[in-house]
Protein backbone atom coordinates (compact mmCIF):
# COMPACT_ATOMS: atom_id res chain seq x y z
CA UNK A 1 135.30 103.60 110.39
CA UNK A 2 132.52 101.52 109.68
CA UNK A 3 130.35 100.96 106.68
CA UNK A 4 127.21 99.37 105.04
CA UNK A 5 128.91 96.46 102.79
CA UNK A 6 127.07 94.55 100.21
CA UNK A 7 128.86 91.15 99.22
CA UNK A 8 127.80 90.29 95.92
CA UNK A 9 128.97 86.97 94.76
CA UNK A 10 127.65 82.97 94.27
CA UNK A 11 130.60 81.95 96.03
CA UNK A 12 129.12 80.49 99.43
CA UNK A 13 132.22 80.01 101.24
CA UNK A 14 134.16 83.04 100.05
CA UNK A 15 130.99 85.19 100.59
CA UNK A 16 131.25 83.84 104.17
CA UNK A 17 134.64 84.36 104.92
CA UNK A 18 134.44 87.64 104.18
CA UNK A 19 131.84 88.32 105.67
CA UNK A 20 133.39 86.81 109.10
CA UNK A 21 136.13 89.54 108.54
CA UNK A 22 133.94 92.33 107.52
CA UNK A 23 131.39 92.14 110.61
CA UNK A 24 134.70 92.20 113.12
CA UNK A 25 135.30 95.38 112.12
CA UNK A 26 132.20 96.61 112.34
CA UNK A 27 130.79 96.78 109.25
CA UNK A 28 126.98 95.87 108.44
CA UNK A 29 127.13 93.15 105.77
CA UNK A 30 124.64 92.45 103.34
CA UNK A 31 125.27 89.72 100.94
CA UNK A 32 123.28 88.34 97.65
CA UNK A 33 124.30 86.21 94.61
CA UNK A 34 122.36 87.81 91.69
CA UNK A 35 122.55 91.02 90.07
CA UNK A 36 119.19 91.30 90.50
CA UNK A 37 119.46 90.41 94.14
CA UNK A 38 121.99 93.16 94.48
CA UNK A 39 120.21 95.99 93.61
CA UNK A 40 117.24 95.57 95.89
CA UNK A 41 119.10 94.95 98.45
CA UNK A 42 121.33 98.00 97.88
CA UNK A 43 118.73 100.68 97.51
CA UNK A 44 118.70 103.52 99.78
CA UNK A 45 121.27 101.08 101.81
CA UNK A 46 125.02 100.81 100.22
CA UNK A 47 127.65 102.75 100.82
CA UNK A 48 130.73 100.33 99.60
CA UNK A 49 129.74 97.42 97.25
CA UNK A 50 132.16 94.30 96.08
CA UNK A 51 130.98 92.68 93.32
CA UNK A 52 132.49 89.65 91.46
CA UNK A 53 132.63 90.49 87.94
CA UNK A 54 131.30 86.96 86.52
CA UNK A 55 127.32 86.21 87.96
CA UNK A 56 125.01 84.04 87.10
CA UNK A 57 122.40 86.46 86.15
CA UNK A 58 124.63 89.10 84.12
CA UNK A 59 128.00 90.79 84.37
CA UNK A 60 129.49 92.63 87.28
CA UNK A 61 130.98 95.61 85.55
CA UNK A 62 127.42 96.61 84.25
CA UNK A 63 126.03 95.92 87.81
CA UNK A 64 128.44 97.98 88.91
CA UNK A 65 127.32 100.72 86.78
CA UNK A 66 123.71 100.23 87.75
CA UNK A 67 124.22 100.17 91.90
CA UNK A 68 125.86 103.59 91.60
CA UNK A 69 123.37 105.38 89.66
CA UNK A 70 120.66 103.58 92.06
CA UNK A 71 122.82 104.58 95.44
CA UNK A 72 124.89 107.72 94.34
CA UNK A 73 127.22 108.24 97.26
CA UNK A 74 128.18 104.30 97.15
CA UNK A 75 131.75 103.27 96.04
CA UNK A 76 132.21 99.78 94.23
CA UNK A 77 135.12 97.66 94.16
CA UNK A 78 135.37 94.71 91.32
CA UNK A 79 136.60 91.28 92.03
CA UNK A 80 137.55 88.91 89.01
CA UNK A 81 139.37 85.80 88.57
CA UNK A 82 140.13 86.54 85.22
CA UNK A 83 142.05 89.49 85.02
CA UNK A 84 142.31 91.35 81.50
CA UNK A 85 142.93 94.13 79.81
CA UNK A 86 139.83 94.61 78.26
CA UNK A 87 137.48 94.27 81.52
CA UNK A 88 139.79 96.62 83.43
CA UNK A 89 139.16 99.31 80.90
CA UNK A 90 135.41 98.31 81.09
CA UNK A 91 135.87 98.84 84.87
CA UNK A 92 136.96 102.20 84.34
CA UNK A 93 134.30 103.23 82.24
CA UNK A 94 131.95 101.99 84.72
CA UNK A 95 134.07 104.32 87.44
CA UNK A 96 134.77 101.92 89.80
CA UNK A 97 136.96 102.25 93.09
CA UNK A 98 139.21 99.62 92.82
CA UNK A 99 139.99 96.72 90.37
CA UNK A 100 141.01 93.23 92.09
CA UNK A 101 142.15 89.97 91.06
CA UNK A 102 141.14 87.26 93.32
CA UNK A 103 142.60 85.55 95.52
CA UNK A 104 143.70 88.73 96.55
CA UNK A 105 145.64 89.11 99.81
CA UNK A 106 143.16 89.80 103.21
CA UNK A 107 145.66 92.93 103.69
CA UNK A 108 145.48 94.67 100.32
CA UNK A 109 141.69 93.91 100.07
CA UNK A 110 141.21 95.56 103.61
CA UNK A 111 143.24 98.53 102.27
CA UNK A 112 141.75 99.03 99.78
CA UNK A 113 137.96 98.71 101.45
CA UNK A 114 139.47 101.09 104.13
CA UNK A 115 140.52 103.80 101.20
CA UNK A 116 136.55 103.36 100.13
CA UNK A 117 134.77 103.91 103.16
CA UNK A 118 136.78 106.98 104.15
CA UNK A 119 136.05 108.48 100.56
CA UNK A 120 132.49 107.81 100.66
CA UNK A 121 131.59 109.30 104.31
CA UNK A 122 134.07 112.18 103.20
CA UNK A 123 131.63 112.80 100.43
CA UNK A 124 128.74 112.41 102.77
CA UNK A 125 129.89 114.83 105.47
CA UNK A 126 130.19 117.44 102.40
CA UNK A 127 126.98 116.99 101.15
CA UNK A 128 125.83 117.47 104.70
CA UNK A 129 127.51 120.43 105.02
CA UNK A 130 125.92 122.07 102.26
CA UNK A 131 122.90 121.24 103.23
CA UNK A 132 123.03 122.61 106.96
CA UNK A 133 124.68 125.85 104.94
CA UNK A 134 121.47 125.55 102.45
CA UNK A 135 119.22 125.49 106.05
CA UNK A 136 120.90 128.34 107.63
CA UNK A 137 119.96 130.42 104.55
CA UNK A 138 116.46 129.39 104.81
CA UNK A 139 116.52 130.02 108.54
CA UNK A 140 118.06 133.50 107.92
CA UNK A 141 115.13 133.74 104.96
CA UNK A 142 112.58 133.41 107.72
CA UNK A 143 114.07 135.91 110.28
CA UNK A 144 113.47 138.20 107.81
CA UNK A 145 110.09 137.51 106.46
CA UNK A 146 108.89 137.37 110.23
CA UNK A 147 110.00 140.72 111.15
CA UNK A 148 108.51 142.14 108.19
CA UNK A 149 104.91 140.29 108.12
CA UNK A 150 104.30 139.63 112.04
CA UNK A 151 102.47 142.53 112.62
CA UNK A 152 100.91 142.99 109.04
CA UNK A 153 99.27 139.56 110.13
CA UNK A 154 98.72 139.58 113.58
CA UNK A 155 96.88 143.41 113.32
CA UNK A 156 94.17 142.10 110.81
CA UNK A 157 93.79 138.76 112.72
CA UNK A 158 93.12 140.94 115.95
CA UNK A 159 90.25 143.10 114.30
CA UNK A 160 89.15 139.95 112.85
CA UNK A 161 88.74 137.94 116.08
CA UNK A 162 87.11 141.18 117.63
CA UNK A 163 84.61 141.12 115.35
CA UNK A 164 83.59 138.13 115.19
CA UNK A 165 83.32 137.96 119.07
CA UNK A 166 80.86 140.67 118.37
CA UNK A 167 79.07 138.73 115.91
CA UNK A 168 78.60 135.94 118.28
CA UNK A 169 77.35 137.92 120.76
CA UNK A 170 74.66 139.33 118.82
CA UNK A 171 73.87 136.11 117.45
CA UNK A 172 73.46 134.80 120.85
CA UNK A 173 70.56 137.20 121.37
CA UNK A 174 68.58 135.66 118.42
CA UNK A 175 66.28 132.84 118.68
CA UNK A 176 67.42 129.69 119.07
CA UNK A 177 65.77 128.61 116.23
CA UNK A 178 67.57 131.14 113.91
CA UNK A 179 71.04 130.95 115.93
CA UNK A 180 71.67 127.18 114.79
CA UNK A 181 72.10 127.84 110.91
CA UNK A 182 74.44 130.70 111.54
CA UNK A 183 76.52 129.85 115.09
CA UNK A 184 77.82 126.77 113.00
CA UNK A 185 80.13 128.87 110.85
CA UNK A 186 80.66 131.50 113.05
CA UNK A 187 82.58 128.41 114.93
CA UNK A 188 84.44 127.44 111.72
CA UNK A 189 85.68 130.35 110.82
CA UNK A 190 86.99 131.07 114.43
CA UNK A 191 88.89 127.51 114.48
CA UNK A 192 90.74 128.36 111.51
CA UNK A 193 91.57 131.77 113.05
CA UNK A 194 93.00 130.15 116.07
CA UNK A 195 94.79 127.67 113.79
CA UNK A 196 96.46 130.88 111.81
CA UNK A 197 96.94 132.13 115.10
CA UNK A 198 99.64 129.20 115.88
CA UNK A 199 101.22 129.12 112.90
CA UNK A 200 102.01 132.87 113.18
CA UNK A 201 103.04 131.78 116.97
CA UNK A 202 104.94 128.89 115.43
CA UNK A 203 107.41 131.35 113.20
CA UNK A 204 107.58 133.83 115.58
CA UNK A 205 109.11 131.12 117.87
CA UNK A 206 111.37 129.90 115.35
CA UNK A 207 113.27 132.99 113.58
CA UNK A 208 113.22 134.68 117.44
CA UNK A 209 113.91 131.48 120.17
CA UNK A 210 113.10 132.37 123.39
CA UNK A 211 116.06 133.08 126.42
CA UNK A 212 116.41 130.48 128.01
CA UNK A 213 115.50 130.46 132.24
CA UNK A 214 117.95 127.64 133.04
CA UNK A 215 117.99 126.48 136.75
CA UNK A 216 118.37 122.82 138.29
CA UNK A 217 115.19 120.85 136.95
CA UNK A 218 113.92 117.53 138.22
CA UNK A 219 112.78 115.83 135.18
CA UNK A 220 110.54 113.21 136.60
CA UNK A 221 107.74 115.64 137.80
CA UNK A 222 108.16 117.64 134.54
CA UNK A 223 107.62 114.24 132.80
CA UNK A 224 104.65 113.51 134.98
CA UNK A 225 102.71 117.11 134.52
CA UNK A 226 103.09 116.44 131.11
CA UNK A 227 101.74 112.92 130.88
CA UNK A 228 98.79 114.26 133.32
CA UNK A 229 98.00 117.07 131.35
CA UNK A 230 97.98 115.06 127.89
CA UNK A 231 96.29 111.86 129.17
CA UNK A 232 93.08 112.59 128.52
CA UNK A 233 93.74 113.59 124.96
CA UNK A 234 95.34 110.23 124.98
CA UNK A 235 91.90 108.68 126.13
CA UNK A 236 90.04 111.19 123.62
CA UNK A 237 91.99 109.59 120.58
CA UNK A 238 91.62 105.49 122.09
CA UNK A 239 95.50 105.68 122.45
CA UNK A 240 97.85 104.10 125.25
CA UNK A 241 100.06 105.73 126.62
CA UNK A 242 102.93 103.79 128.79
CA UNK A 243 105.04 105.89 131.14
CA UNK A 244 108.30 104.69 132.89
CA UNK A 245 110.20 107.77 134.20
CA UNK A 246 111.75 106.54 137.19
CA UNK A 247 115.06 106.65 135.67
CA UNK A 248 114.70 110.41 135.81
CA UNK A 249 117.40 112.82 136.68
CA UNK A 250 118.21 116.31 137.96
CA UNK A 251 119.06 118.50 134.92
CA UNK A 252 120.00 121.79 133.94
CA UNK A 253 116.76 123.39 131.95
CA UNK A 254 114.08 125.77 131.19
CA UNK A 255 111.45 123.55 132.65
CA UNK A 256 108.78 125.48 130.35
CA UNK A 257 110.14 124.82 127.27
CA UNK A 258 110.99 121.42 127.87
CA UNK A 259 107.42 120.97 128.73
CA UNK A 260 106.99 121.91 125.16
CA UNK A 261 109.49 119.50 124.15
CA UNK A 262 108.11 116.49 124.95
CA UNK A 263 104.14 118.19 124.78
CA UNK A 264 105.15 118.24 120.60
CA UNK A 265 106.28 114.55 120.60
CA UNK A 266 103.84 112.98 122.21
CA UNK A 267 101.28 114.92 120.26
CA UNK A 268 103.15 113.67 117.35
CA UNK A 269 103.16 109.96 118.42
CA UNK A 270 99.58 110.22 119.13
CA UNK A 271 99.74 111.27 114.94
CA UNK A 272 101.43 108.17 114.21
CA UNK A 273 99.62 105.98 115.27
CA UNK A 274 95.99 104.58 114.96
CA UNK A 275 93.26 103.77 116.90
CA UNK A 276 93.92 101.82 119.67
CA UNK A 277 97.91 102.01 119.03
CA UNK A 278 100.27 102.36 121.25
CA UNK A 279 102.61 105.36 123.16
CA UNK A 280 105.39 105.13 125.20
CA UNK A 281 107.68 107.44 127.48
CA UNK A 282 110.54 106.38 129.02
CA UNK A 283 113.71 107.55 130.58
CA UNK A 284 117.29 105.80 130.77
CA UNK A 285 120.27 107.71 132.81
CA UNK A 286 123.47 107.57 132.01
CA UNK A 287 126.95 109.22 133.89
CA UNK A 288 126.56 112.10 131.75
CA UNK A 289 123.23 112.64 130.30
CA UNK A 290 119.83 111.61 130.49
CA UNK A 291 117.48 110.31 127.59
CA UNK A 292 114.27 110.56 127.23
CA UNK A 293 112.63 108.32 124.33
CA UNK A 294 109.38 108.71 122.76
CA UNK A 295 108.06 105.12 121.24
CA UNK A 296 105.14 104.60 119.07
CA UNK A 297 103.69 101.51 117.42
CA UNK A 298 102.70 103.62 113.93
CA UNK A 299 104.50 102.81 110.48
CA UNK A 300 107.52 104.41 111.44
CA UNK A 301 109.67 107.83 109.76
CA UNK A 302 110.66 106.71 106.24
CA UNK A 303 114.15 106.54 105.88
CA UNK A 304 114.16 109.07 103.01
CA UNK A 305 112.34 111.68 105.40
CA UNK A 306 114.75 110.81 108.50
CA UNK A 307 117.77 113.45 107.61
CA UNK A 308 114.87 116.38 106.43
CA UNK A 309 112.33 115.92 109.66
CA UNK A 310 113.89 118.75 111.73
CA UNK A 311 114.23 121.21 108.50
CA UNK A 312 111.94 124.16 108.72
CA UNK A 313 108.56 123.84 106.95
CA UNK A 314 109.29 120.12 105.48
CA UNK A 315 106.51 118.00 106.86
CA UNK A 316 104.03 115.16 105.95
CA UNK A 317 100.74 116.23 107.47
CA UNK A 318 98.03 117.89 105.20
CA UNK A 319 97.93 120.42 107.86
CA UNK A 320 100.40 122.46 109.74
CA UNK A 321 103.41 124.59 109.51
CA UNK A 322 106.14 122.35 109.20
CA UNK A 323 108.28 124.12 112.37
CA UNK A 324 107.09 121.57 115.05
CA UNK A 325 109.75 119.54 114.77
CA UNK A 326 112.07 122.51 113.88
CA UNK A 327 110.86 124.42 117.21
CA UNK A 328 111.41 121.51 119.00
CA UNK A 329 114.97 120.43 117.80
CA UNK A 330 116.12 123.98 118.25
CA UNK A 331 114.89 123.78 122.29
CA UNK A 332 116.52 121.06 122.63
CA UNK A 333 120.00 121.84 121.42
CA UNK A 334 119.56 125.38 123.12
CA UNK A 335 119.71 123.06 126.18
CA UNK A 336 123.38 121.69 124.73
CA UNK A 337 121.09 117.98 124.14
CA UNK A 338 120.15 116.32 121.30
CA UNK A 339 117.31 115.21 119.49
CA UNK A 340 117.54 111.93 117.25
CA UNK A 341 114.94 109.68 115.30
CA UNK A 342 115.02 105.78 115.12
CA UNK A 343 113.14 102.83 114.38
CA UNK A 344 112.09 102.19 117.43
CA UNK A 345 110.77 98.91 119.44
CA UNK A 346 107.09 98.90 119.55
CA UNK A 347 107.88 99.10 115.97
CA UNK A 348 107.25 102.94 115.03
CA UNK A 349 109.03 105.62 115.56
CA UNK A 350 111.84 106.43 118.50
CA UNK A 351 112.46 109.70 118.99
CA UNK A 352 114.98 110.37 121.72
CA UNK A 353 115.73 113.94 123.77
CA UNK A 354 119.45 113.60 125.68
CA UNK A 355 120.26 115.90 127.90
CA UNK A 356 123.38 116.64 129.99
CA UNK A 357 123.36 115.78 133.52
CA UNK A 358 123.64 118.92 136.28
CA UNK A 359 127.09 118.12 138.31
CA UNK A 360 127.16 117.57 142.13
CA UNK A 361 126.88 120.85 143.43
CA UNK A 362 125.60 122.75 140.45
C-alpha cells in the first residue's frame, strides 16, 4: 500500500537512504531539511510524515504538531537520537504515531511506516464513505424537489415563451424604426428563458436518468459526429481542437448519451481554456476497455475541487447548474465505465471516459 512520504531531516545521506528504500516500495517521497521547508511542502500533500526531532530551524515535536493540524488525515512518526523521557511524553502530547530512536532497524522502521499508511487510508476511505452517504442524501433531496416543482416551473415557463412569441410577432409588424429599441430585450429575456429552460432539463435528467438503449457501438464515428458537430464552435471561440481516435473500439452503449458525454467535456475544455488554447481528444485501447481522454492546455482542476467536481450543484462557473459534470458522471457509470480527472499533458486538465470493451460475439 503506497503512500505520500515526507522525509524531514538535515541528514543528507540518511535522508537518501531512505529515500532509496521508500521509492521501491512505491511510495512518493518528498524530502526537506527545515521546519519551515516541511510544511510547504506538506500542504494539501502528506499523508505519513517522519520527522527528526532535532532541526536546524526549530524542534520536531512542535513541527509535528503543526503538519497535522495543516494536513489532518496525515500520520507522523518521530525520529530522535536522543531518546528521553521527557520528549517522549512531549511526543504524546503532540499525538504522534510512533516514537523512534535512531539508528533504528530497516525492519521495525518499515513496520511501523506500514502500521501508518494502512491507518491513514483507513481513515480516508471512511471519510469517503460518509461523504458518498452525505451525496446520496442530496441526490435523494433532489428526486424529490423535482417531482414536486417540474411542472410548477415548466407550466409558467410555457405561457411565458407563448407570449412572448406573440409579442415578437406583433413587434415585427411595427416600423423598423420603432422595432430596434424594443426587439433588443424581447431577445434577452428569451435567452434567459431558454437558459432556465436547461437547467430545468438539467435536473430533470439527473433525479430521473434516462434507460439506457444499449447495442454494439463503434466509437470512432460517434467520436467523429461529435468533433464535426462542435468544430465550428471550436473555430467560433479561436480554440484548437486535436483529434486522434483511431484507437477506437467497438463498445457496448447508448450511442446518444454518450454523444452527450463527450458533447459536455469538450464544451467544458473549450471553458478552460483561453483564446487561442488548446483541445485535445484522443483514444487508447486496452484488452478490456477503451479510454477516451479529454486534454486541455487551461490552468488545470485545483486539487481541492478534484474529489467535489462530479457532486451535484458544486461548480466554479458564475453561471450554470452545477449537474454537468454530475449528468455526465452518472452516464458514464450507467455504462459500467468510469469517469476520472487528472493533470493532464498539454498541461490542463485530463479528463478520461473508460469504457468496457463488447466481447467477440456480443
Amino acid at each position: 500500500m503506497s503512500a505520500h512520504l515526507l522525509l524531514v531531516e538535515d541528514n543528507r545521506a540518511f535522508v537518501e537512504n531512505l529515500r532509496e528504500i521508500f521509492e521501491d516500495l512505491g511510495h512518493a517521497v518528498r524530502s526537506v531539511g527545515t521546519c519551515a521547508g516541511a510544511r510547504e511542502a506538506a500542504r494539501g500533500w502528506l499523508q505519513v510524515a517522519l520527522v527528526d526531532v532535532k532541526l536546524p530551524d526549530g524542534d520536531g515535536t512542535a513541527l509535528a504538531t503543526q503538519l497535522k493540524a495543516d494536513n489532518p488525515d496525515c500520520e507522523v512518526i518521530l525520529l530522535t537520537g536522543h531518546a528521553s523521557v521527557e520528549s517522549a511524553a512531549a511526543a504524546v502530547r503532540a499525538g504522534v504515531w510512533a516514537y523512534l530512536v535512531k539508528p533504528c532497524a530497516v525492519p521495525d522502521l518499515l513496520a511501523t511506516l506500514d502500521k501508518a499508511v494502512r491507518h491513514v487510508h483507513s481513515q480516508q476511505e471512511k471519510r469517503e464513505l460518509t461523504r458518498r452517504a452525505q451525496v446520496a442524501e442530496k441526490l435523494a433531496a433532489v428526486g424529490t424537489l423535482t417531482a414536486g416543482l417540474s411542472h410548477e416551473i415548466r407550466n409558467p415557463l410555457n405561457a411565458a415563451v407563448l407570449q412572448l412569441s406573440v409579442l415578437e410577432r406583433r413587434l415585427l409588424k411595427l416600423g423598423e424604426a420603432q422595432q430596434g429599441p424594443l426587439l433588443e430585450p424581447l431577445t434577452l429575456v428569451r435567452d434567459e428563458l431558454r437558459r432556465l429552460e436547461h437547467i430545468v432539463q438539467d435536473f430533470l435528467q439527473f433525479a430521473r436518468p434516462l434507460q439506457l438503449a444499449v447495442k454494439p457501438t463503434a466509437l470512432g464515428p460517434l467520436l467523429d459526429r461529435v468533433v464535426a458537430f462542435i468544430i465550428a464552435d471550436a473555430e467560433r471561440r479561436q480554440v484548437t481542437l486535436e483529434a486522434d481516435t483511431a484507437d477506437a473500439t467497438t463498445i457496448a452503449g447508448d450511442a446518444d448519451q454518450l454523444r452527450q458525454v463527450f458533447m459536455n467535456l469538450l464544451l467544458n475544455a473549450f471553458d478552460a481554456v483561453r483564446e487561442g488554447g488548446r483541445v485535445r481528444l484522443s483514444c487508447e485501447a486496452g484488452p478490456d476497455a477503451v479510454a477516451v481522454h479529454v486534454d486541455d492546455d487551461g490552468a488545470g482542476v485545483p486539487e481541492e475541487h478534484t474529489g467535489r467536481i462530479f457532486e451535484p450543484f458544486f461548480t466554479t462557473k458564475s453561471k450554470g447548474s452545477g449537474l454537468g459534470l454530475p449528468i455526465t458522471h452518472a452516464i458514464v457509470s450507467q455504462h459500467g465505465g468510469s469517469l476520472t480527472v487528472t493533470r493532464g499533458p498539454l498541461g490542463g486538465a485530463r479528463f478520461t471516459v473508460s469504457l468496457p470493451r463488447t466481447t467477440a460475439g456480443a
